[in-house]
N, C-alpha and C. Protein backbone atom coordinates (compact mmCIF):
# COMPACT_ATOMS: atom_id res chain seq x y z
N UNK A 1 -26.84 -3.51 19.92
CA UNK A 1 -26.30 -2.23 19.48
C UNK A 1 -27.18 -1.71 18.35
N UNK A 2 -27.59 -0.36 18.25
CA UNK A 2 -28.27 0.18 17.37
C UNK A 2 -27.65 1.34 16.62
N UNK A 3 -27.87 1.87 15.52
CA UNK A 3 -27.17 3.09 15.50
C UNK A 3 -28.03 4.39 15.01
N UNK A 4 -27.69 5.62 15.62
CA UNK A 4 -28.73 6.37 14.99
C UNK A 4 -28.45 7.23 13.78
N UNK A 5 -29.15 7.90 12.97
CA UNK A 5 -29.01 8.39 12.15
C UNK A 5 -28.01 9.13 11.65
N UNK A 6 -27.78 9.66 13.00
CA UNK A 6 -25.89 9.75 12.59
C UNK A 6 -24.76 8.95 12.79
N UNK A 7 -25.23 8.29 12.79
CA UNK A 7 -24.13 6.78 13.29
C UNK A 7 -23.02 6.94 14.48
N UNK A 8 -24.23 7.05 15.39
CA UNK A 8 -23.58 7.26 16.87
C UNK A 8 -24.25 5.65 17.51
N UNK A 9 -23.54 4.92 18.00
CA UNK A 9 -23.80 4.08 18.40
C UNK A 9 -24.09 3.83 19.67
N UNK A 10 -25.50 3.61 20.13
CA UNK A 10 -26.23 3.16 21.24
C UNK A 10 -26.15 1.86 21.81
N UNK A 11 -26.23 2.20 23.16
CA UNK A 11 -26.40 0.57 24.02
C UNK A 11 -25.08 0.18 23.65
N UNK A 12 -24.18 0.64 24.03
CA UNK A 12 -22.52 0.20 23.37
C UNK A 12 -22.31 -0.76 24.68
N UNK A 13 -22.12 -2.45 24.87
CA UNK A 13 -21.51 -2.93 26.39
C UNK A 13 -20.42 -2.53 26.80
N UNK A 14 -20.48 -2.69 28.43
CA UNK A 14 -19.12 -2.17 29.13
C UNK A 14 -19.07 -3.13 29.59
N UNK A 15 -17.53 -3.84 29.23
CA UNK A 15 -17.23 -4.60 30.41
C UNK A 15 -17.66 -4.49 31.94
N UNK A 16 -18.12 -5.29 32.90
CA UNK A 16 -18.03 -5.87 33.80
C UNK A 16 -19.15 -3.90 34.43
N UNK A 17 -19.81 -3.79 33.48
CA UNK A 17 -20.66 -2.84 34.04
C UNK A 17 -22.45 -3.24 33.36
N UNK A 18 -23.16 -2.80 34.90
CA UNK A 18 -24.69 -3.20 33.93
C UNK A 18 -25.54 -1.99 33.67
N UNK A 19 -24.96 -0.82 34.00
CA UNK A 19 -25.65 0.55 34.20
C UNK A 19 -24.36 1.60 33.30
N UNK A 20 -25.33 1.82 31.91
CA UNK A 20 -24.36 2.31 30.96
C UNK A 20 -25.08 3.92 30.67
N UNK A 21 -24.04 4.72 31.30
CA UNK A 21 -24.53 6.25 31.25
C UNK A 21 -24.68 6.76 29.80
N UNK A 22 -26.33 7.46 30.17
CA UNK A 22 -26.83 7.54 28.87
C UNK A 22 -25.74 8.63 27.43
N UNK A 23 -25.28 9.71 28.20
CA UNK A 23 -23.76 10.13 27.05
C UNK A 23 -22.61 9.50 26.65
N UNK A 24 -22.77 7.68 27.22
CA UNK A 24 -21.57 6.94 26.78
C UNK A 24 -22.06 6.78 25.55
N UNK A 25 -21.58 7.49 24.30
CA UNK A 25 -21.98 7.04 23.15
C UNK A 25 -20.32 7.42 22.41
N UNK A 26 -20.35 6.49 21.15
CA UNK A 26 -19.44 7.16 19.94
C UNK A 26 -19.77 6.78 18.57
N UNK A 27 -19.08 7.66 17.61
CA UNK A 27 -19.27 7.48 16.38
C UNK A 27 -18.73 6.45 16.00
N UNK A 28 -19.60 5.74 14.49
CA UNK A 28 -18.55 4.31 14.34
C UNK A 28 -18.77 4.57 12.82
N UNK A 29 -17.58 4.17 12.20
CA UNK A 29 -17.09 4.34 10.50
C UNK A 29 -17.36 2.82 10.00
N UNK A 30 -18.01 2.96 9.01
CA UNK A 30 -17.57 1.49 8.30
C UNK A 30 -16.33 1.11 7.97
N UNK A 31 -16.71 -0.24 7.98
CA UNK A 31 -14.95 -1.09 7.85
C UNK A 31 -15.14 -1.85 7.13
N UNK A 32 -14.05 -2.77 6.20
CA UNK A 32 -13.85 -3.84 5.68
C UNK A 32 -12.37 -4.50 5.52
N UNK A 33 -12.54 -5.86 6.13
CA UNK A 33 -11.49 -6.43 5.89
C UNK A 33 -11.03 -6.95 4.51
N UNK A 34 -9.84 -6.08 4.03
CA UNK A 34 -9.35 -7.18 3.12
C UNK A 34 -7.71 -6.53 2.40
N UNK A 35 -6.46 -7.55 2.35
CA UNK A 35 -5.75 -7.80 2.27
C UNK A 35 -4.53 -7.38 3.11
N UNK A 36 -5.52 -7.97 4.36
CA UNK A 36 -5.22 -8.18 5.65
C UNK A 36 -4.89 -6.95 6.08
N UNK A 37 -5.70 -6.18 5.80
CA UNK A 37 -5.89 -4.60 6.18
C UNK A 37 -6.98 -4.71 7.07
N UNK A 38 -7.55 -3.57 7.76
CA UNK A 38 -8.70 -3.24 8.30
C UNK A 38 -8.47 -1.90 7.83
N UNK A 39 -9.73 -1.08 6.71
CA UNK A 39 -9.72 -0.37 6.12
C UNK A 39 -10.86 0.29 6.80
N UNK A 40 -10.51 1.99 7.03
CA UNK A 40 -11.70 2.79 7.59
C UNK A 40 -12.35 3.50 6.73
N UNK A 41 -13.54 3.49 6.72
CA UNK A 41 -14.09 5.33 5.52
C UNK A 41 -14.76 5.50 6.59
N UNK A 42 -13.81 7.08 6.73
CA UNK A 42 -14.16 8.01 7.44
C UNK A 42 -15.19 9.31 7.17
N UNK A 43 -15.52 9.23 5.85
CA UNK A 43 -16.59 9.90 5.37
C UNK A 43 -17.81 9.57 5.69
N UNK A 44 -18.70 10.35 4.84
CA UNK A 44 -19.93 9.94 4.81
C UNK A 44 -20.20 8.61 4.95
N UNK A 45 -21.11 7.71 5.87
CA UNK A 45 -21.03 6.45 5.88
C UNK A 45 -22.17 5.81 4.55
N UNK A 46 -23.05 6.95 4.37
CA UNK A 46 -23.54 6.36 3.32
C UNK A 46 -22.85 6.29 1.98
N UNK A 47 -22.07 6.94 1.51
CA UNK A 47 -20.99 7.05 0.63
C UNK A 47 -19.92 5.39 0.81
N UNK A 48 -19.99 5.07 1.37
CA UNK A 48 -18.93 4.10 1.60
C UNK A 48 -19.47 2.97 0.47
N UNK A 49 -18.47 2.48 -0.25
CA UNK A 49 -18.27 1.49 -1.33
C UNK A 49 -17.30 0.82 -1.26
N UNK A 50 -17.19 -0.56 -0.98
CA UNK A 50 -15.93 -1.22 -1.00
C UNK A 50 -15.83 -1.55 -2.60
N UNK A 51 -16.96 -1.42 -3.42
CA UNK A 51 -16.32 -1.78 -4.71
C UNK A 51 -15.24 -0.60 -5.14
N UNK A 52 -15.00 0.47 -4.24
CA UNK A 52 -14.61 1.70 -4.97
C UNK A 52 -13.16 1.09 -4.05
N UNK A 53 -12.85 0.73 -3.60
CA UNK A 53 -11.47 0.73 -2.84
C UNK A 53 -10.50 -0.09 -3.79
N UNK A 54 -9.28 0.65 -3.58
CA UNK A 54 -7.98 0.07 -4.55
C UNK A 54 -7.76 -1.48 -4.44
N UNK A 55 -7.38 -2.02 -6.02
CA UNK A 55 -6.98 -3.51 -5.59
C UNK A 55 -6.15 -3.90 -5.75
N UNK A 56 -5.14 -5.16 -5.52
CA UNK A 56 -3.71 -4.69 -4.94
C UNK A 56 -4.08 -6.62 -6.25
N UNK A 57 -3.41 -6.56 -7.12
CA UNK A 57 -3.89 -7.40 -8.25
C UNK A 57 -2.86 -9.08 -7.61
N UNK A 58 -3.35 -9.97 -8.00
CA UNK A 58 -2.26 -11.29 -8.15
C UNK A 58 -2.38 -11.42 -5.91
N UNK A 59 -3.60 -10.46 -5.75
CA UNK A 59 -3.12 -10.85 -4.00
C UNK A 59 -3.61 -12.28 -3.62
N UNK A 60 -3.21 -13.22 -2.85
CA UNK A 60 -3.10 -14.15 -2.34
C UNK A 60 -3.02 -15.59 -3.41
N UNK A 61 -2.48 -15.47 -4.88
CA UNK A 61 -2.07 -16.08 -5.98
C UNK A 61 -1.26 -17.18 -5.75
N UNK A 62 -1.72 -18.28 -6.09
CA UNK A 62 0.47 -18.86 -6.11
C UNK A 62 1.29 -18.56 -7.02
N UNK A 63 2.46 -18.35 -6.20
CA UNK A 63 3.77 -17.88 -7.17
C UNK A 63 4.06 -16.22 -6.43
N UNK A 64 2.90 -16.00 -5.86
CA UNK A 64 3.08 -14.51 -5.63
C UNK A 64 3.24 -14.27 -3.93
N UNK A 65 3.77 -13.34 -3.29
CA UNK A 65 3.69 -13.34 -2.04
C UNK A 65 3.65 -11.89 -1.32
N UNK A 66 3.44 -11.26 -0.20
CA UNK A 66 3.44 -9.75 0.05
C UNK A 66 4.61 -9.71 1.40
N UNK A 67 5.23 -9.28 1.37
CA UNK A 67 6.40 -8.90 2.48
C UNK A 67 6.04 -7.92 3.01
N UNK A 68 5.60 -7.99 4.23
CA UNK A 68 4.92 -7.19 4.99
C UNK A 68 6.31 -5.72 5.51
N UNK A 69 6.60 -4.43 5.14
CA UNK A 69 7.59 -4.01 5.38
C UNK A 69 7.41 -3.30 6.82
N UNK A 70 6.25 -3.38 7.19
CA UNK A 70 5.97 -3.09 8.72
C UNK A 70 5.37 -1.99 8.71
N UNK A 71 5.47 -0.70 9.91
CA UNK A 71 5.06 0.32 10.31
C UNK A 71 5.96 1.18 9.60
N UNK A 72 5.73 2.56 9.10
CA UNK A 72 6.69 3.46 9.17
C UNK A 72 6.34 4.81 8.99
N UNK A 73 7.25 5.28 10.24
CA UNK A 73 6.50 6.74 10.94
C UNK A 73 7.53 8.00 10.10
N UNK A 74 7.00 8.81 9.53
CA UNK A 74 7.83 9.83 8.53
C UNK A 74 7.52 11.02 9.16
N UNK A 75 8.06 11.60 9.92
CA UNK A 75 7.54 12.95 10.21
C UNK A 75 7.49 14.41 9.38
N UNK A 76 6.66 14.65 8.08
CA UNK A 76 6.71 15.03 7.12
C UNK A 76 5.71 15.47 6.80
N UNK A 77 5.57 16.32 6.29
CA UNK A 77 4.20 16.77 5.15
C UNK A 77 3.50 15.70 4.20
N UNK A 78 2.89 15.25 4.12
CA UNK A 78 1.91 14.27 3.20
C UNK A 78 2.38 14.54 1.72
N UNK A 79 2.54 15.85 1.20
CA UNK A 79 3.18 15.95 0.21
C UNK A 79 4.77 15.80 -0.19
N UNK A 80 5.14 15.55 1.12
CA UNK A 80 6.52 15.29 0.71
C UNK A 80 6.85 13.48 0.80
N UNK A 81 5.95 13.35 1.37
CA UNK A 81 5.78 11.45 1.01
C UNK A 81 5.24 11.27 0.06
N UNK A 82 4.19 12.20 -0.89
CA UNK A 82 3.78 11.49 -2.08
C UNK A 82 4.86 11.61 -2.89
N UNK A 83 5.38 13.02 -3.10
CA UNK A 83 6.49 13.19 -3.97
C UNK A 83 7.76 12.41 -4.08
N UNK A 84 8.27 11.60 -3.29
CA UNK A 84 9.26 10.71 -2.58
C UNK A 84 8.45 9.61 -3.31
N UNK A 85 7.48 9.04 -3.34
CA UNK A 85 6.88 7.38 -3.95
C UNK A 85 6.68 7.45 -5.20
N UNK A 86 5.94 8.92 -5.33
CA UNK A 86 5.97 8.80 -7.33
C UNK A 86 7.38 9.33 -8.09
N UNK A 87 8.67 9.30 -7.33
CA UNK A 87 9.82 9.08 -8.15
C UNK A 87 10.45 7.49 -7.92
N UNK A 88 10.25 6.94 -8.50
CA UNK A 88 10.81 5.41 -8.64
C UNK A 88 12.77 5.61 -8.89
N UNK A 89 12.89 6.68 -9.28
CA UNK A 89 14.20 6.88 -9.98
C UNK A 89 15.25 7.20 -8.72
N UNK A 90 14.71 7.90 -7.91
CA UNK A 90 15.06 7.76 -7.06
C UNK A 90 15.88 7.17 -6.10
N UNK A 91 15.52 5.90 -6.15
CA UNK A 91 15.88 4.52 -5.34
C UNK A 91 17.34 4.27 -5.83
N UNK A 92 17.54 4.65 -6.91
CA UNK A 92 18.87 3.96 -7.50
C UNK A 92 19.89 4.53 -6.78
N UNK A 93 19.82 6.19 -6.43
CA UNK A 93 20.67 7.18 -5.79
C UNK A 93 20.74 7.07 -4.35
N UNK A 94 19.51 6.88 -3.58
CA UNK A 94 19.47 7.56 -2.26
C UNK A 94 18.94 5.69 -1.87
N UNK A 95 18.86 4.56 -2.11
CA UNK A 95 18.72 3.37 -1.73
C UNK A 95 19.34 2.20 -1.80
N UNK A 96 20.77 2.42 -2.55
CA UNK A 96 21.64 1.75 -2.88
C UNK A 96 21.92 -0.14 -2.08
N UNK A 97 21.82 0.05 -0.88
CA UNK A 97 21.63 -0.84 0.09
C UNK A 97 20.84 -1.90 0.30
N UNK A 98 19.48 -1.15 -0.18
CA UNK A 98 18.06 -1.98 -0.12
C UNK A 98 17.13 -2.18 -1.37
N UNK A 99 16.74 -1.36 -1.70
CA UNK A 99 15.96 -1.20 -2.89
C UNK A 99 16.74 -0.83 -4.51
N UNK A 100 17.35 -0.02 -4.11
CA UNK A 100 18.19 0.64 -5.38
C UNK A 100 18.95 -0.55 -6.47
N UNK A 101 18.91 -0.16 -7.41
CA UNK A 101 20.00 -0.95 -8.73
C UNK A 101 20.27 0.54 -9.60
N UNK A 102 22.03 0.10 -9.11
CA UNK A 102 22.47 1.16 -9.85
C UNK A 102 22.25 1.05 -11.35
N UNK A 103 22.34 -0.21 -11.65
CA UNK A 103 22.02 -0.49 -13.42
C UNK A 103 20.46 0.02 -14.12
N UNK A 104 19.57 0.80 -12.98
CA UNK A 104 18.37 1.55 -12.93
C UNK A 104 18.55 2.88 -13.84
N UNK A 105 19.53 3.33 -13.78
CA UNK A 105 19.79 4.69 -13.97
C UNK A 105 19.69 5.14 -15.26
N UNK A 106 19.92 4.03 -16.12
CA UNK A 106 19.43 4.90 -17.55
C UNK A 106 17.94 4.53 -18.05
N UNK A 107 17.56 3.86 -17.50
CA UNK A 107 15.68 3.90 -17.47
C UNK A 107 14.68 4.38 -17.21
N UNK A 108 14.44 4.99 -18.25
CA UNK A 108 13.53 6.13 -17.61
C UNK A 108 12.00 5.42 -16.51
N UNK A 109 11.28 6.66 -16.08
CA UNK A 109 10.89 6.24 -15.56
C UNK A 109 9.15 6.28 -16.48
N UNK A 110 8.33 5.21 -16.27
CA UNK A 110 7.26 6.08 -16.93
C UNK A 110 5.90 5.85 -16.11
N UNK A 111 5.05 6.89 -16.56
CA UNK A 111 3.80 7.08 -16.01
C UNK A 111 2.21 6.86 -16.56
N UNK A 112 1.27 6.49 -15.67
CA UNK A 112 0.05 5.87 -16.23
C UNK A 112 -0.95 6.91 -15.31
N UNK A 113 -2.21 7.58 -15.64
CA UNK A 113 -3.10 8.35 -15.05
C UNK A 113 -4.24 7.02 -15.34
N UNK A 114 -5.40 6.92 -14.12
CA UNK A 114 -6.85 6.02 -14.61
C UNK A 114 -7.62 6.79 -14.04
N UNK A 115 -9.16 6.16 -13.74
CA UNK A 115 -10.05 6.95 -13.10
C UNK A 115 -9.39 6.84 -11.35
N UNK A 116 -8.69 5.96 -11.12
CA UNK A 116 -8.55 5.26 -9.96
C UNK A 116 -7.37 5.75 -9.20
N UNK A 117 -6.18 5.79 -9.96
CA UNK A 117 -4.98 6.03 -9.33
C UNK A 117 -3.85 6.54 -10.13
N UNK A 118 -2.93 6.99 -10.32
CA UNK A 118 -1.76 7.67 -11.02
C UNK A 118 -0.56 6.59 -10.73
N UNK A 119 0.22 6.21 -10.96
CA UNK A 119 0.89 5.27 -11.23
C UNK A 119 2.69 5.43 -12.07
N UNK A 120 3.27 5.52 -11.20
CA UNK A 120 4.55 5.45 -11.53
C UNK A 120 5.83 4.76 -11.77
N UNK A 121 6.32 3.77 -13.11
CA UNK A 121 6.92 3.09 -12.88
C UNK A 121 8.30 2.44 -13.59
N UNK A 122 8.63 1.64 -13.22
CA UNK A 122 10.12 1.32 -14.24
C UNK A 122 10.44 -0.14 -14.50
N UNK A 123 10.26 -0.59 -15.45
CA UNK A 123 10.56 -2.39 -15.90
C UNK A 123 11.96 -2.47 -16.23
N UNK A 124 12.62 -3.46 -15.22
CA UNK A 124 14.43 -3.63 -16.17
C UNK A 124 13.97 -5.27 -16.63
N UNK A 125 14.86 -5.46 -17.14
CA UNK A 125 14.76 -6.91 -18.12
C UNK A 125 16.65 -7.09 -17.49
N UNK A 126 16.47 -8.25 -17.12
CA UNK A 126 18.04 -9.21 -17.02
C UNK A 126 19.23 -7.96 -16.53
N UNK A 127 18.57 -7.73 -15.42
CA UNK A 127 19.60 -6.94 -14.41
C UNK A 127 20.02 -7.67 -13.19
N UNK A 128 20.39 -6.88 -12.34
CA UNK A 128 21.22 -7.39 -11.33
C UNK A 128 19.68 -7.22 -10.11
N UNK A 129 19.79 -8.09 -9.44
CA UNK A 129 18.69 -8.14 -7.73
C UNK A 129 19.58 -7.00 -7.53
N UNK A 130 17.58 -6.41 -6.08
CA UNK A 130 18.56 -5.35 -5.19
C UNK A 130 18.90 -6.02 -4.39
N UNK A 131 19.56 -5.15 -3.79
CA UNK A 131 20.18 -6.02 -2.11
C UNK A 131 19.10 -6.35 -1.59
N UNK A 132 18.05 -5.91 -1.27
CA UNK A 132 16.46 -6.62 -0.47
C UNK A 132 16.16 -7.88 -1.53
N UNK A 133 16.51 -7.48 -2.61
CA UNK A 133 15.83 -9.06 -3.38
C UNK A 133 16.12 -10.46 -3.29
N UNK A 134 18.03 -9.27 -3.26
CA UNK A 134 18.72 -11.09 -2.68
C UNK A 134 18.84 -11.56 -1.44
N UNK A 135 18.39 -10.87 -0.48
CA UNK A 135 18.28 -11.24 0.70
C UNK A 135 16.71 -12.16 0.84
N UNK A 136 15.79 -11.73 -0.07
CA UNK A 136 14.38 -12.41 0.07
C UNK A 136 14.22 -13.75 -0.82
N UNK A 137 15.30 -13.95 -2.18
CA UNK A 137 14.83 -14.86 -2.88
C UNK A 137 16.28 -15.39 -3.01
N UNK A 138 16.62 -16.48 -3.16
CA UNK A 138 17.96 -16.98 -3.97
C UNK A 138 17.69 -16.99 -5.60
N UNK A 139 18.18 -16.00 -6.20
CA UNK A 139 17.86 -16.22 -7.58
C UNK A 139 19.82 -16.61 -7.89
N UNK A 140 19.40 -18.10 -8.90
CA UNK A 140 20.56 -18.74 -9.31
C UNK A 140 21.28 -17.94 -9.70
N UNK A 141 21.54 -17.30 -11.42
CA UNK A 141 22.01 -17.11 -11.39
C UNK A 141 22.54 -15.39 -11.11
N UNK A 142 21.24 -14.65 -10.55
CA UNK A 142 21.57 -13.33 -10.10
C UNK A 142 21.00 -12.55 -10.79
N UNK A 143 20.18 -12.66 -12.05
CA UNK A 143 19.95 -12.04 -13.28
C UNK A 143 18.27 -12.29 -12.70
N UNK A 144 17.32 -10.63 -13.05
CA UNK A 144 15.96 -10.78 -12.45
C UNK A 144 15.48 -9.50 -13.73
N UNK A 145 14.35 -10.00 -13.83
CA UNK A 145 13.14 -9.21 -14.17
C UNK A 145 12.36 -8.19 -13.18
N UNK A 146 12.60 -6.77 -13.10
CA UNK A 146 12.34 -6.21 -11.86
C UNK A 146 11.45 -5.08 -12.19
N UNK A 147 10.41 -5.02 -11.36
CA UNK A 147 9.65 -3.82 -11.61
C UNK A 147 9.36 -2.52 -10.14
N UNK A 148 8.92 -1.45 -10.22
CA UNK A 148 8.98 -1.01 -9.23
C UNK A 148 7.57 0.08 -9.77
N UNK A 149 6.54 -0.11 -8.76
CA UNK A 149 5.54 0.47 -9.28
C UNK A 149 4.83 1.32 -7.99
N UNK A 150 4.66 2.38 -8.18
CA UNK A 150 4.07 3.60 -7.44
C UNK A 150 2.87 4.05 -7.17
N UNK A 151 1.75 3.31 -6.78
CA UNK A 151 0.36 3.96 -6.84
C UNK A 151 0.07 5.15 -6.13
N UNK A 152 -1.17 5.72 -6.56
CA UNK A 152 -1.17 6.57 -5.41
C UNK A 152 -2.80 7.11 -6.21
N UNK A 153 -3.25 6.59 -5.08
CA UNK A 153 -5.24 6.95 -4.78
C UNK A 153 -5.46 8.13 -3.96
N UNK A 154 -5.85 8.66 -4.80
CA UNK A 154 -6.93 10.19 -4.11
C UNK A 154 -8.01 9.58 -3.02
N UNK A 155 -7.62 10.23 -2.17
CA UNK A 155 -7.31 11.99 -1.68
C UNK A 155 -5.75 11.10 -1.11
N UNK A 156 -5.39 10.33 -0.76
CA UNK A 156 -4.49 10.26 0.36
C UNK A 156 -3.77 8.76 0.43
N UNK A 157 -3.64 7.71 -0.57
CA UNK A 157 -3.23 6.39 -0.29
C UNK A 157 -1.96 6.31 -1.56
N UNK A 158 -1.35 6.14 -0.89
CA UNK A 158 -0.44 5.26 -1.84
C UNK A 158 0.13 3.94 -1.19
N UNK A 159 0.57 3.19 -2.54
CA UNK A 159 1.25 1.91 -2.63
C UNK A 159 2.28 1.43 -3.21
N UNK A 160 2.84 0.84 -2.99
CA UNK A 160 4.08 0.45 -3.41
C UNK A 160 4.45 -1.06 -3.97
N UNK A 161 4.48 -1.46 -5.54
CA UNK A 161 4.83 -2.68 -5.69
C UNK A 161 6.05 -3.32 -5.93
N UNK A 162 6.91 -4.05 -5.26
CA UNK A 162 7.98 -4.34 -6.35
C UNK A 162 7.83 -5.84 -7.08
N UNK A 163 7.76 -5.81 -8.20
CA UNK A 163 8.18 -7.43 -8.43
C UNK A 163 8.94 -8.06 -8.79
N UNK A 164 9.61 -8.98 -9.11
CA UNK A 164 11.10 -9.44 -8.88
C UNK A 164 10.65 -11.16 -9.32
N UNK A 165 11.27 -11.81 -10.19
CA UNK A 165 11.56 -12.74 -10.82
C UNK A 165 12.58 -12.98 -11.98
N UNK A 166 13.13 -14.58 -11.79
CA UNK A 166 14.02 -14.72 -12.62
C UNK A 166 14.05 -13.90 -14.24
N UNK A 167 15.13 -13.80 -14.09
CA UNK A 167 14.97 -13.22 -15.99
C UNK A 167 14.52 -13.85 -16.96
N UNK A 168 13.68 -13.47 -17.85
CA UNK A 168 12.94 -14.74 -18.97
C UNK A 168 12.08 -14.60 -18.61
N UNK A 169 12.14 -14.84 -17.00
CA UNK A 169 9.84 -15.50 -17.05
C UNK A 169 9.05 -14.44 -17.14
């Protein structure tokens, strides 16, 4: 496989074919694997920097773990999903079930700008698990250190952290 200057890729194999028509061609984006993503830049391919891509801190640590929450399809404006992740406050009202702690509500919420990402978030000290927490961890006696943190990378990524440990540590 070769690629040409526009990074259209030549001599691409076909299965169970030995005569590959010369307009079978397509464009190919750089990729990199990592935190168990397959990440595309769809830009300029010479532009592409994996040192420039977000890092998701403490990933594959002991003590630490990622709960994969799956797929999820929002049929929405892009801006109405960012606006929805950078309110953390949120959760307490409209997530009661899963994410939410009503004991959230008088904490404000606060915010961090970098070169990198904007960041939205809220620390409780010796509150109550959400319902997802206690379903994921047995904490003895019920009492957790909880954080809920909001990234969100230009032009178009956001992330979502929660962390959750006994109270004290």
């Amino acid at each position: 496989m070769r690629l040409s200057r526009h990074g259209i890729r030549r001599h691409w194999p076909i299965p169970a074919q030995t005569l590959i028509p010369p307009k079978a061609q397509c464009r190919n984006f750089p990729v990199i694997e990592r935190y168990g993503l397959i990440w595309v830049w769809m830009g300029n391919p010479t532009l592409a920097n994996p040192a420039s891509m977000p890092k998701v801190e403490k990933w594959g640590e002991p003590g630490w773990d990622v709960i994969d929450g799956g797929y999820q399809y929002h049929p929405s404006n892009l801006l109405n999903i960012i606006e929805n992740l950078m309110d953390p406050s949120h959760t307490t009202f409209l997530h009661p079930n899963t994410i939410g702690n009503p004991l959230a509500s008088d904490k404000p919420v606060s915010t961090e700008k970098t070169d990198q990402y904007i960041v939205a978030y809220r620390w409780l000290e010796n509150t109550d698990a959400s319902p997802n927490d206690r379903r994921q961890v047995d904490f003895a006696d019920g009492k957790v250190d909880r954080g809920q943190f909001f990234y969100f990378h230009l032009p178009a990524m956001s992330r979502v952290e929660i962390i959750v440990m006994p109270a004290g540590t």
